[in-house]
PDB file of N, CA and C in Angstrom:
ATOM      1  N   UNK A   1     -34.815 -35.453  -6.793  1.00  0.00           N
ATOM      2  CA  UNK A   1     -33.608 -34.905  -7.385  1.00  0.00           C
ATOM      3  C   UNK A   1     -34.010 -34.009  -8.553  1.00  0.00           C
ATOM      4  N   UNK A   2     -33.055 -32.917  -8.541  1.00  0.00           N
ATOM      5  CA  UNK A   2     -33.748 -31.675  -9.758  1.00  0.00           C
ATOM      6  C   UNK A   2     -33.078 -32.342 -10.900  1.00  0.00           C
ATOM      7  N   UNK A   3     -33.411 -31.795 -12.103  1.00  0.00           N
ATOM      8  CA  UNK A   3     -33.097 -31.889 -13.267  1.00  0.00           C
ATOM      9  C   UNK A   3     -32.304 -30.611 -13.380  1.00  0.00           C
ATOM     10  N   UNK A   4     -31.348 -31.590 -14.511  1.00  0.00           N
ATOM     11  CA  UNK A   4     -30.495 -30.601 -15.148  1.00  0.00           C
ATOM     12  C   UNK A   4     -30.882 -29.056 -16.147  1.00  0.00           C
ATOM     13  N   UNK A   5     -32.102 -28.836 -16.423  1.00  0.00           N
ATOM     14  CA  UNK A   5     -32.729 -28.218 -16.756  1.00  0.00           C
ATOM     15  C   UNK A   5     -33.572 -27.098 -15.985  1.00  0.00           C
ATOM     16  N   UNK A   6     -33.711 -27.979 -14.959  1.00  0.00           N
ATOM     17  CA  UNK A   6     -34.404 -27.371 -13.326  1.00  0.00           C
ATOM     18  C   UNK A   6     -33.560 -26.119 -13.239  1.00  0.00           C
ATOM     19  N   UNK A   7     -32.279 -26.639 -12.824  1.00  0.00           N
ATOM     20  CA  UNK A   7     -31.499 -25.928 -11.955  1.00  0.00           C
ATOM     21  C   UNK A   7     -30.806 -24.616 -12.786  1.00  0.00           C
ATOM     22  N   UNK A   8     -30.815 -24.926 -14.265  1.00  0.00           N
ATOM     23  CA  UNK A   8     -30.158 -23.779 -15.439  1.00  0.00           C
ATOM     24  C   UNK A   8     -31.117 -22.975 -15.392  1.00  0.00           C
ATOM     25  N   UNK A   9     -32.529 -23.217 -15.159  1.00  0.00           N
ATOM     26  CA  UNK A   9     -33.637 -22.420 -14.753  1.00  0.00           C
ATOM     27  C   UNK A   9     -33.495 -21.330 -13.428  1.00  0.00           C
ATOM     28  N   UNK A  10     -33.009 -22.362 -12.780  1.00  0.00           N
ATOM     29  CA  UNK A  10     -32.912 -21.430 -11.428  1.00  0.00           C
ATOM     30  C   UNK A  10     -31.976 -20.598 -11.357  1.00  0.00           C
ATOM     31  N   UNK A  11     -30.994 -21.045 -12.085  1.00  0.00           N
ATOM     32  CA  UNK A  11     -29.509 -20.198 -12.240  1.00  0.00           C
ATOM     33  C   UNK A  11     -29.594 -19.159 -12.865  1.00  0.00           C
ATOM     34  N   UNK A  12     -30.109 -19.144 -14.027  1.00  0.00           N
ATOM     35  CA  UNK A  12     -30.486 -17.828 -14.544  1.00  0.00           C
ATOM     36  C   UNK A  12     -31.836 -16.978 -14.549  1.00  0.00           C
ATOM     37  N   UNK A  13     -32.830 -17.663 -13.388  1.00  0.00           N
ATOM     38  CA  UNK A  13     -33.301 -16.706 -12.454  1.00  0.00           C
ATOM     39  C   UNK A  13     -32.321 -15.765 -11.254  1.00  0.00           C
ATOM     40  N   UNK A  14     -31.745 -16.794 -11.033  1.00  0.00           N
ATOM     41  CA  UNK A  14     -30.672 -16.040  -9.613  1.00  0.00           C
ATOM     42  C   UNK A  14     -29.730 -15.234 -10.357  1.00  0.00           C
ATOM     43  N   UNK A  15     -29.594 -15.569 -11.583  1.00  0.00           N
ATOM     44  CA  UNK A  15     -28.463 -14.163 -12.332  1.00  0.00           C
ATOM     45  C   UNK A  15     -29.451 -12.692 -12.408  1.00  0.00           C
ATOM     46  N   UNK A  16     -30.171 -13.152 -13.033  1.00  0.00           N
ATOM     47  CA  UNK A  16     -30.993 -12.130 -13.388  1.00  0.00           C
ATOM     48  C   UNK A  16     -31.194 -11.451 -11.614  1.00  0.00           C
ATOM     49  N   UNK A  17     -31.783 -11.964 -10.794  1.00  0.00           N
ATOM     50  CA  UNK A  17     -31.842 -11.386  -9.711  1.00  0.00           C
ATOM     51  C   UNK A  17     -30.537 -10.525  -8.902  1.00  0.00           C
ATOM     52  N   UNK A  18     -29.619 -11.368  -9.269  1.00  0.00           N
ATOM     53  CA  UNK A  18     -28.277 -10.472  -8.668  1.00  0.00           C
ATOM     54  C   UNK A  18     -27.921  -9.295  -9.649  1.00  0.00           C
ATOM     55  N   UNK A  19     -28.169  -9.434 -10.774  1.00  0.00           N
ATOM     56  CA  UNK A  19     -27.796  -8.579 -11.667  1.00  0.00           C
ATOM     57  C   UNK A  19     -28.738  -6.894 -11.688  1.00  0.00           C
ATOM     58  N   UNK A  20     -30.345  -7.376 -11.050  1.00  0.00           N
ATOM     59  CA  UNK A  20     -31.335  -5.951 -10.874  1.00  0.00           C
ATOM     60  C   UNK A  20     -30.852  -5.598  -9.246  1.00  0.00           C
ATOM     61  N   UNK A  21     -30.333  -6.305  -8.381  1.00  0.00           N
ATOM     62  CA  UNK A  21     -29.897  -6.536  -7.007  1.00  0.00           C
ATOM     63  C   UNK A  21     -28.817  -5.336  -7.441  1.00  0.00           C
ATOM     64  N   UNK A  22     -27.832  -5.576  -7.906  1.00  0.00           N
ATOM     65  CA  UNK A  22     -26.273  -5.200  -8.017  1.00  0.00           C
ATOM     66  C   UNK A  22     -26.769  -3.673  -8.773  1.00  0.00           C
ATOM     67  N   UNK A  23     -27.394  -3.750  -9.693  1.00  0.00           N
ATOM     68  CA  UNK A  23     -27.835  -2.029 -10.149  1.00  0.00           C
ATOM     69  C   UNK A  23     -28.834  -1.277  -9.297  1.00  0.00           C
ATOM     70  N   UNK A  24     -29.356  -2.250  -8.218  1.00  0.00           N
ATOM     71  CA  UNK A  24     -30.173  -0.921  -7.710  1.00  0.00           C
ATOM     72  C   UNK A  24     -29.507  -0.702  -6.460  1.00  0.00           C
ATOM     73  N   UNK A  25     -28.726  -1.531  -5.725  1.00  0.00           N
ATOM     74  CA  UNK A  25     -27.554  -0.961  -4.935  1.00  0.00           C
ATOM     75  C   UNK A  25     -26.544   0.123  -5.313  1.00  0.00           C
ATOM     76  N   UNK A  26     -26.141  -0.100  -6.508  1.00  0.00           N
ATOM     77  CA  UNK A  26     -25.660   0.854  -7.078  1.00  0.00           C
ATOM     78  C   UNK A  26     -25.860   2.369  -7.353  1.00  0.00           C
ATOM     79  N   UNK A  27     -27.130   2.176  -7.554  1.00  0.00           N
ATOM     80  CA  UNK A  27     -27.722   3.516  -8.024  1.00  0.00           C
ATOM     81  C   UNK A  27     -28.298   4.029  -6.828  1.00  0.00           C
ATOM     82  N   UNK A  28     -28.933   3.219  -5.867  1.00  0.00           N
ATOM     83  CA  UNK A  28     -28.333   3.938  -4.292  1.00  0.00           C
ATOM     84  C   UNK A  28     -27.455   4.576  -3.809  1.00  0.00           C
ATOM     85  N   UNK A  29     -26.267   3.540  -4.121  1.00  0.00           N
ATOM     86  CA  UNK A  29     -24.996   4.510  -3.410  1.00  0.00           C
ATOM     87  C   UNK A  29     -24.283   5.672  -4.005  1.00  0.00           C
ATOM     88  N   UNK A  30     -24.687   5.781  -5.489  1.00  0.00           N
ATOM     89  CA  UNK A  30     -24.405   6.981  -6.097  1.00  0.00           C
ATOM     90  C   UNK A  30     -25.821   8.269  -5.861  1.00  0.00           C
ATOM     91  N   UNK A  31     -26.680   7.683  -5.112  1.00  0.00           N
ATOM     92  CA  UNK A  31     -27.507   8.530  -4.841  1.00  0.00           C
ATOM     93  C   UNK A  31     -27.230   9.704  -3.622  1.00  0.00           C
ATOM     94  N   UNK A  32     -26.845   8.231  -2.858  1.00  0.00           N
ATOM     95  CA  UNK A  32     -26.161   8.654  -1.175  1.00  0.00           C
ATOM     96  C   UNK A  32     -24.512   9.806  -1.629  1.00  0.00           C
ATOM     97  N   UNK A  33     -24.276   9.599  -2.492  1.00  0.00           N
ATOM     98  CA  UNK A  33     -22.669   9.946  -2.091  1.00  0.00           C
ATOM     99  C   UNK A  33     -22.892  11.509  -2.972  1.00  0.00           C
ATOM    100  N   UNK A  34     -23.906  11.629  -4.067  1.00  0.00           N
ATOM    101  CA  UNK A  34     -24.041  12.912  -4.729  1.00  0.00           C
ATOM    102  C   UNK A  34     -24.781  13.678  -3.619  1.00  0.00           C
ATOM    103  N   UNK A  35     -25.850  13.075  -3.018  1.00  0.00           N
ATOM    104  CA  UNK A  35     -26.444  13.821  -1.439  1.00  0.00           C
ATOM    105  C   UNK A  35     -25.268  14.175  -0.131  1.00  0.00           C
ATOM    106  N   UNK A  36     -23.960  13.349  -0.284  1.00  0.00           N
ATOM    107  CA  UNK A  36     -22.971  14.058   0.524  1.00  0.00           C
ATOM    108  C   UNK A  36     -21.960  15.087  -0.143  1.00  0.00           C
ATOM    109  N   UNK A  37     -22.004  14.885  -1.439  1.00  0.00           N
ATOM    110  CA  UNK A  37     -21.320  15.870  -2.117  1.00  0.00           C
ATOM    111  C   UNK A  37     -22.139  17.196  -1.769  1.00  0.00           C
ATOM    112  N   UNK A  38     -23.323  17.181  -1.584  1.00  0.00           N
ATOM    113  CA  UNK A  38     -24.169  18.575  -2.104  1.00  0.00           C
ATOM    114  C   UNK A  38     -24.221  19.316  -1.389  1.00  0.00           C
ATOM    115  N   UNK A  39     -24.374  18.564   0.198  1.00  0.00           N
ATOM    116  CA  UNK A  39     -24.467  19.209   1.740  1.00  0.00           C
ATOM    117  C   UNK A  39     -23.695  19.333   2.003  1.00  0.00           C
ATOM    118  N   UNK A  40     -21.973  19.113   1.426  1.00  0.00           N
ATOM    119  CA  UNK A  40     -20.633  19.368   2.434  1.00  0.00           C
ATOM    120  C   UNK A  40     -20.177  20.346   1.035  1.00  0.00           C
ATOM    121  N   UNK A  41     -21.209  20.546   0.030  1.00  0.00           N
ATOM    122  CA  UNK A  41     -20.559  21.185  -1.440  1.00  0.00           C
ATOM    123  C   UNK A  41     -18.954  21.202  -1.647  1.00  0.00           C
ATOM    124  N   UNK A  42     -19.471  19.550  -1.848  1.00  0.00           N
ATOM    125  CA  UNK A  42     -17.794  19.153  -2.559  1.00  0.00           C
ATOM    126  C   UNK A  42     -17.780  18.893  -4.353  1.00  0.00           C
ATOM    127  N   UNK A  43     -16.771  19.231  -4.433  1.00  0.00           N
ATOM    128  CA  UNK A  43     -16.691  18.679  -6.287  1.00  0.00           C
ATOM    129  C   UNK A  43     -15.735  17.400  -6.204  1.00  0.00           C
ATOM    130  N   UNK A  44     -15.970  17.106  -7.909  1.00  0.00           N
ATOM    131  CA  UNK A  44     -15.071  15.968  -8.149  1.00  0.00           C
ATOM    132  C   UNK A  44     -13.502  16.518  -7.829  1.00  0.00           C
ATOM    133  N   UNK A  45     -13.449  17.386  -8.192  1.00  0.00           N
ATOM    134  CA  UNK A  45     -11.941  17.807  -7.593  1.00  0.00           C
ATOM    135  C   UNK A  45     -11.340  17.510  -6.289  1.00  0.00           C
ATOM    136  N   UNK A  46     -12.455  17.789  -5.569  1.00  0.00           N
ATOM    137  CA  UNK A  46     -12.089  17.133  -4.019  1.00  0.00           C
ATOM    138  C   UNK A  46     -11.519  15.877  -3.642  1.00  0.00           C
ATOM    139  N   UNK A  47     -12.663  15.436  -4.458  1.00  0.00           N
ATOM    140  CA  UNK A  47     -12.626  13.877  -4.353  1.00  0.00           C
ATOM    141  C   UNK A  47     -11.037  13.478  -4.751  1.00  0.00           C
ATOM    142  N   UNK A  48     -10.568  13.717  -5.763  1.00  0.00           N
ATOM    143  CA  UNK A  48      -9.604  13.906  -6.741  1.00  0.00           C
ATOM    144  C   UNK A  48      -7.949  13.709  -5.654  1.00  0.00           C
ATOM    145  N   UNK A  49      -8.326  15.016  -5.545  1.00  0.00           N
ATOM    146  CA  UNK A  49      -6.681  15.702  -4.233  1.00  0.00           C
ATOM    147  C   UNK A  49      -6.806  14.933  -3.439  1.00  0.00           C
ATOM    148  N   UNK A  50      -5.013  14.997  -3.315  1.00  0.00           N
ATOM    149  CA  UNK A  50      -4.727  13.910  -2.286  1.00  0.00           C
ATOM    150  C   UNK A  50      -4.461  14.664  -1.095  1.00  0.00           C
ATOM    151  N   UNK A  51      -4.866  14.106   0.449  1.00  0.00           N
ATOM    152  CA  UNK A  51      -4.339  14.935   1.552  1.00  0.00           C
ATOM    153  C   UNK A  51      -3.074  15.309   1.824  1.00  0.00           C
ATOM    154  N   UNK A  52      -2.803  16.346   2.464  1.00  0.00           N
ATOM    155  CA  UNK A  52      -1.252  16.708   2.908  1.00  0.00           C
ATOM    156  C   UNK A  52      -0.401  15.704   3.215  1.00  0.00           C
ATOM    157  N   UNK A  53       0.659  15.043   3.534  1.00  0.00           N
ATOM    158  CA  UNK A  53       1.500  13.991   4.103  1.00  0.00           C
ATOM    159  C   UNK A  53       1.670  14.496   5.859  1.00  0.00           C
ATOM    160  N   UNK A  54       1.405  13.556   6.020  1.00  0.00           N
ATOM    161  CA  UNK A  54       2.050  14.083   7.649  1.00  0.00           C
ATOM    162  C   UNK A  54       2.874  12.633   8.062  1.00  0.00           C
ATOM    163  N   UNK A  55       2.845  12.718   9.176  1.00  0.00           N
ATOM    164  CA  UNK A  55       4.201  11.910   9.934  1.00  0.00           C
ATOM    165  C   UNK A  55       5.725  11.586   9.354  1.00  0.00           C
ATOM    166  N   UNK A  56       6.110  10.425   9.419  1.00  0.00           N
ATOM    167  CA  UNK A  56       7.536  10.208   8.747  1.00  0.00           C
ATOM    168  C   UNK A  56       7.925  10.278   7.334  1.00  0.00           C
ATOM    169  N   UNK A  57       8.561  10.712   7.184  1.00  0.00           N
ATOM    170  CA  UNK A  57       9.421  10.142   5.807  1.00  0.00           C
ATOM    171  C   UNK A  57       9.570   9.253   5.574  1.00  0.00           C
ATOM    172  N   UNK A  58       9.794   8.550   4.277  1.00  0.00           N
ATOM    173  CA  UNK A  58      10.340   7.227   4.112  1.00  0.00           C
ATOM    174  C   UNK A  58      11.436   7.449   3.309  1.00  0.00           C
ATOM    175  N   UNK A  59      12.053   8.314   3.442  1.00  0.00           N
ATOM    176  CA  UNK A  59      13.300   8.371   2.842  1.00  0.00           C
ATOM    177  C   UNK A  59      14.702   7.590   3.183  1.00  0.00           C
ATOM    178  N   UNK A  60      15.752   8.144   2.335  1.00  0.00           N
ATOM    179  CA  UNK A  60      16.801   7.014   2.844  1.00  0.00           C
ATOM    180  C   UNK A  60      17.324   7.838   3.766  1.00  0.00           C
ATOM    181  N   UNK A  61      18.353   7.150   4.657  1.00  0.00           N
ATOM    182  CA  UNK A  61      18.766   7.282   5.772  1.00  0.00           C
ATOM    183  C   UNK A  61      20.628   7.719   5.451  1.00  0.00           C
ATOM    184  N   UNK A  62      20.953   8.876   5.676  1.00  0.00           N
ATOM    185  CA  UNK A  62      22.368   9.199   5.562  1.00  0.00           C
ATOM    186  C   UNK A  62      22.678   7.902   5.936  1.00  0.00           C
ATOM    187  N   UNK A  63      24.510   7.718   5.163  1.00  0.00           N
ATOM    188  CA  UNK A  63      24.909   6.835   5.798  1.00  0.00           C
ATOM    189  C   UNK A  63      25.969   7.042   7.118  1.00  0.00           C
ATOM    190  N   UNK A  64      26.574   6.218   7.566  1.00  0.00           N
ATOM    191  CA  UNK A  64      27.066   6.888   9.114  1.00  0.00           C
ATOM    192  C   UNK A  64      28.415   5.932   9.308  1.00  0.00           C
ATOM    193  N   UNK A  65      28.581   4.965   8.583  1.00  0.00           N
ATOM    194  CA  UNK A  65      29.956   4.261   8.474  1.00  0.00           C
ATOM    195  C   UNK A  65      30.157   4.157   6.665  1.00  0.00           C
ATOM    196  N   UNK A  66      31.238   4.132   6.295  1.00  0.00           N
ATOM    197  CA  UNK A  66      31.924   3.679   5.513  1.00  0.00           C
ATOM    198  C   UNK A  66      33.216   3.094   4.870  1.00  0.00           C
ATOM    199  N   UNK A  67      32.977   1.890   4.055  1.00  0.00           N
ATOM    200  CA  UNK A  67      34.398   1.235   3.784  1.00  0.00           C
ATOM    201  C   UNK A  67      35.413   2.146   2.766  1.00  0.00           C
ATOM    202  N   UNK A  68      36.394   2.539   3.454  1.00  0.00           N
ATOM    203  CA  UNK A  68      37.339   3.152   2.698  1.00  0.00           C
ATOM    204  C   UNK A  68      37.934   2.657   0.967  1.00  0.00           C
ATOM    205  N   UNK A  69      38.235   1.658   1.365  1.00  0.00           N
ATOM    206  CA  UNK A  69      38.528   1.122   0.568  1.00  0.00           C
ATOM    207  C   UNK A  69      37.329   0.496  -0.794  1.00  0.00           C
ATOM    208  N   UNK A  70      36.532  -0.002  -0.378  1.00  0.00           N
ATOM    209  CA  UNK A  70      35.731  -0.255  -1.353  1.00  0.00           C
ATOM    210  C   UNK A  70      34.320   0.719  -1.799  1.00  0.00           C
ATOM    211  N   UNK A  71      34.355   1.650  -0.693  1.00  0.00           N
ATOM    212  CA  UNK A  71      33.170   2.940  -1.027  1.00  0.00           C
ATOM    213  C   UNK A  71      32.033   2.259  -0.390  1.00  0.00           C
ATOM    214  N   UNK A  72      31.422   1.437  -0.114  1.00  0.00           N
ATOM    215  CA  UNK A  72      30.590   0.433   0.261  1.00  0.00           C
ATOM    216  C   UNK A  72      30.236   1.052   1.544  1.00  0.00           C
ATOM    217  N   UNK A  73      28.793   1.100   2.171  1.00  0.00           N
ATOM    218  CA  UNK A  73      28.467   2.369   3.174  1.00  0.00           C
ATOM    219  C   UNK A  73      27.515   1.774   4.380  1.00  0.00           C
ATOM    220  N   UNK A  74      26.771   2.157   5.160  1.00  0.00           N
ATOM    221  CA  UNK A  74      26.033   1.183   6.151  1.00  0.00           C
ATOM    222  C   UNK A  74      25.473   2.472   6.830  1.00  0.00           C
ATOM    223  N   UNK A  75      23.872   2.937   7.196  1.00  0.00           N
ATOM    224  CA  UNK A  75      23.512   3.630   7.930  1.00  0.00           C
ATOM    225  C   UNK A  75      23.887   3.081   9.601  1.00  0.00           C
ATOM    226  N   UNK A  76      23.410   2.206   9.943  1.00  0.00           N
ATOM    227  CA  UNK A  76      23.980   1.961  11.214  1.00  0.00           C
ATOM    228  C   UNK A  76      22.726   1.549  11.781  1.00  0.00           C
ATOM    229  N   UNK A  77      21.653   1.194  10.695  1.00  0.00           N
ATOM    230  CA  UNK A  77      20.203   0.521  11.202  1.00  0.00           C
ATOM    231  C   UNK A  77      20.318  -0.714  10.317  1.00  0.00           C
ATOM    232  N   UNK A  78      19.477  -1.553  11.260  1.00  0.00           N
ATOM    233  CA  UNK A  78      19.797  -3.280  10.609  1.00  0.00           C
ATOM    234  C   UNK A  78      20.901  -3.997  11.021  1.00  0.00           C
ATOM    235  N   UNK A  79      20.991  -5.004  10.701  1.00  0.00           N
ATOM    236  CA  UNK A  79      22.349  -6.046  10.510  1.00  0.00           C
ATOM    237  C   UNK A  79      23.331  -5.030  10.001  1.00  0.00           C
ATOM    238  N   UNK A  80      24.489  -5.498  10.857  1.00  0.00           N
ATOM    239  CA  UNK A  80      25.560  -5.113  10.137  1.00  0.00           C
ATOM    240  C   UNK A  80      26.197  -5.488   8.982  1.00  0.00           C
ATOM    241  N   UNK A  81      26.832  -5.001   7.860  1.00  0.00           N
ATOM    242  CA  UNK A  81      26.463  -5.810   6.849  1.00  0.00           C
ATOM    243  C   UNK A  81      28.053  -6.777   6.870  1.00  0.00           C
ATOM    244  N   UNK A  82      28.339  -7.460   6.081  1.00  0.00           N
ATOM    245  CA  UNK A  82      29.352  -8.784   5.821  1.00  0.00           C
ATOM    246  C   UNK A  82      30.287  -7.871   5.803  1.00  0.00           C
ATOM    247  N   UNK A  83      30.681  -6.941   5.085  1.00  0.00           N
ATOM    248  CA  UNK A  83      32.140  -5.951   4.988  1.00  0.00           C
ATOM    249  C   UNK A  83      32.366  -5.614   6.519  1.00  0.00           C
ATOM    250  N   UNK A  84      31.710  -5.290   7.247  1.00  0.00           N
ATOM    251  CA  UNK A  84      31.857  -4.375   8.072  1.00  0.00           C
ATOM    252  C   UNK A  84      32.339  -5.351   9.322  1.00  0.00           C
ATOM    253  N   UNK A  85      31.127  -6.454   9.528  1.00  0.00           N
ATOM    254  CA  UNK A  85      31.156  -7.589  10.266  1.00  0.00           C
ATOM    255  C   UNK A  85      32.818  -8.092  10.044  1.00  0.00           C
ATOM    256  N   UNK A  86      33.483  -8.538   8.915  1.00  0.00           N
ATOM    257  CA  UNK A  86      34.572  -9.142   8.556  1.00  0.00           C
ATOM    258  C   UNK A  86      35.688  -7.966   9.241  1.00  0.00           C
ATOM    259  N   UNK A  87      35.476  -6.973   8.682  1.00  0.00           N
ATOM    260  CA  UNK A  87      36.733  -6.066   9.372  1.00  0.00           C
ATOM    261  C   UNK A  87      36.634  -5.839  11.014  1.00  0.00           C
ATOM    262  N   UNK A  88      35.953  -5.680  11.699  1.00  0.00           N
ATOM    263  CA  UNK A  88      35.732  -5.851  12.573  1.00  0.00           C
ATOM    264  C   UNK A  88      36.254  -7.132  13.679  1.00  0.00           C
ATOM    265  N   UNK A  89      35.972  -8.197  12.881  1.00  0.00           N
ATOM    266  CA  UNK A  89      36.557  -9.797  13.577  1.00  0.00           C
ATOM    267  C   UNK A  89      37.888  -9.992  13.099  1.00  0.00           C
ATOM    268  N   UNK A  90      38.047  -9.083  12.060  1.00  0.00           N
ATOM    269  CA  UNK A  90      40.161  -8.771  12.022  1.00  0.00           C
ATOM    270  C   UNK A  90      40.758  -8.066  12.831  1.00  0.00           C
ATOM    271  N   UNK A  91      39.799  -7.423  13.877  1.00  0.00           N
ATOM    272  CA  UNK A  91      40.264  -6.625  14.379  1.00  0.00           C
ATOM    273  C   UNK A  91      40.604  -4.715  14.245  1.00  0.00           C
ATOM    274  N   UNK A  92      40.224  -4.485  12.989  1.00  0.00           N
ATOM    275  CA  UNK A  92      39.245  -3.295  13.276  1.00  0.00           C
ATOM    276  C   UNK A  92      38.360  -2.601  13.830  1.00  0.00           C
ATOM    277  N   UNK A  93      37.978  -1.488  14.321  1.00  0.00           N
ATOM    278  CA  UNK A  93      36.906  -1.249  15.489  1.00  0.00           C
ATOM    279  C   UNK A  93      35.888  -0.143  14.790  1.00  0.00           C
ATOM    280  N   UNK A  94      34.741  -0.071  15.176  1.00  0.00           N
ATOM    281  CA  UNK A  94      33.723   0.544  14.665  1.00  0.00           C
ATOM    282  C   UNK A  94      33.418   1.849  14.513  1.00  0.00           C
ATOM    283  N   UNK A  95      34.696   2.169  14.917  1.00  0.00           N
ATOM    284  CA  UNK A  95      34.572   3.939  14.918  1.00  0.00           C
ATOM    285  C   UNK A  95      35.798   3.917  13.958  1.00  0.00           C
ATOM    286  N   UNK A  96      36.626   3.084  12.948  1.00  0.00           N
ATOM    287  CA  UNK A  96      37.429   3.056  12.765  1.00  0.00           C
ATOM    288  C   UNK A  96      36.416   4.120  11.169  1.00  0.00           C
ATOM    289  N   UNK A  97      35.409   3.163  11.063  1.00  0.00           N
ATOM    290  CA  UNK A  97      34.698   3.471   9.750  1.00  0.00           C
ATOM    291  C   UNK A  97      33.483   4.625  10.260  1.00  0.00           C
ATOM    292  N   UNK A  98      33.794   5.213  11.088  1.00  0.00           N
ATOM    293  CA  UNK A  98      32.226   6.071  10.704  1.00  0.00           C
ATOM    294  C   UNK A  98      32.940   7.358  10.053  1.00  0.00           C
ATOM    295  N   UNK A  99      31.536   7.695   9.227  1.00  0.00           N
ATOM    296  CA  UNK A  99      31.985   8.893   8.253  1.00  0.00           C
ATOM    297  C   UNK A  99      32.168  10.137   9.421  1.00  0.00           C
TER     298      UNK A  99
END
């Protein structure tokens, strides 16, 4: 069985080792990535900018029904909401509310 002394030994051998480990990985990969900057002659600016947007929007969605009475609105994606649901089972109909 090691000693408690043993092992604080070993521990801060293994720091020390991860710690020259962790900087010379480091200074690798900033080696590698200034060698892809140089051959594709990119700047930090590049790096920087963000790409164009493409595909969807995430914007909001017109709405496509609304409650007259209370202004209260519903695109017509999702659950229907409780206002709409309620007038409806009174017997209102769904084209009663579209904008």
């Amino acid at each position: 069985m090691a000693l408690l002394k043993d092992l604080l030994a070993q521990r801060a051998a293994l720091d020390q080792q991860i710690a020259e480990t962790k900087d010379k990985e480091r200074s690798d990969a900033i080696a590698k990535v200034k060698a892809l900057m140089s051959e594709y002659g990119l700047t930090m600016a590049d790096l920087n900018s963000r790409p164009a947007k493409t595909g969807k929007s995430t914007g909001k969605v017109a709405a496509k029904y609304r409650n007259k009475a209370t202004g209260e609105t519903w695109s017509g994606r999702g659950l229907q909401p409780k206002w709409l649901k309620a007038a409806i089972a009174g017997g209102a109909k769904l084209d009663d509310f579209h904008v």
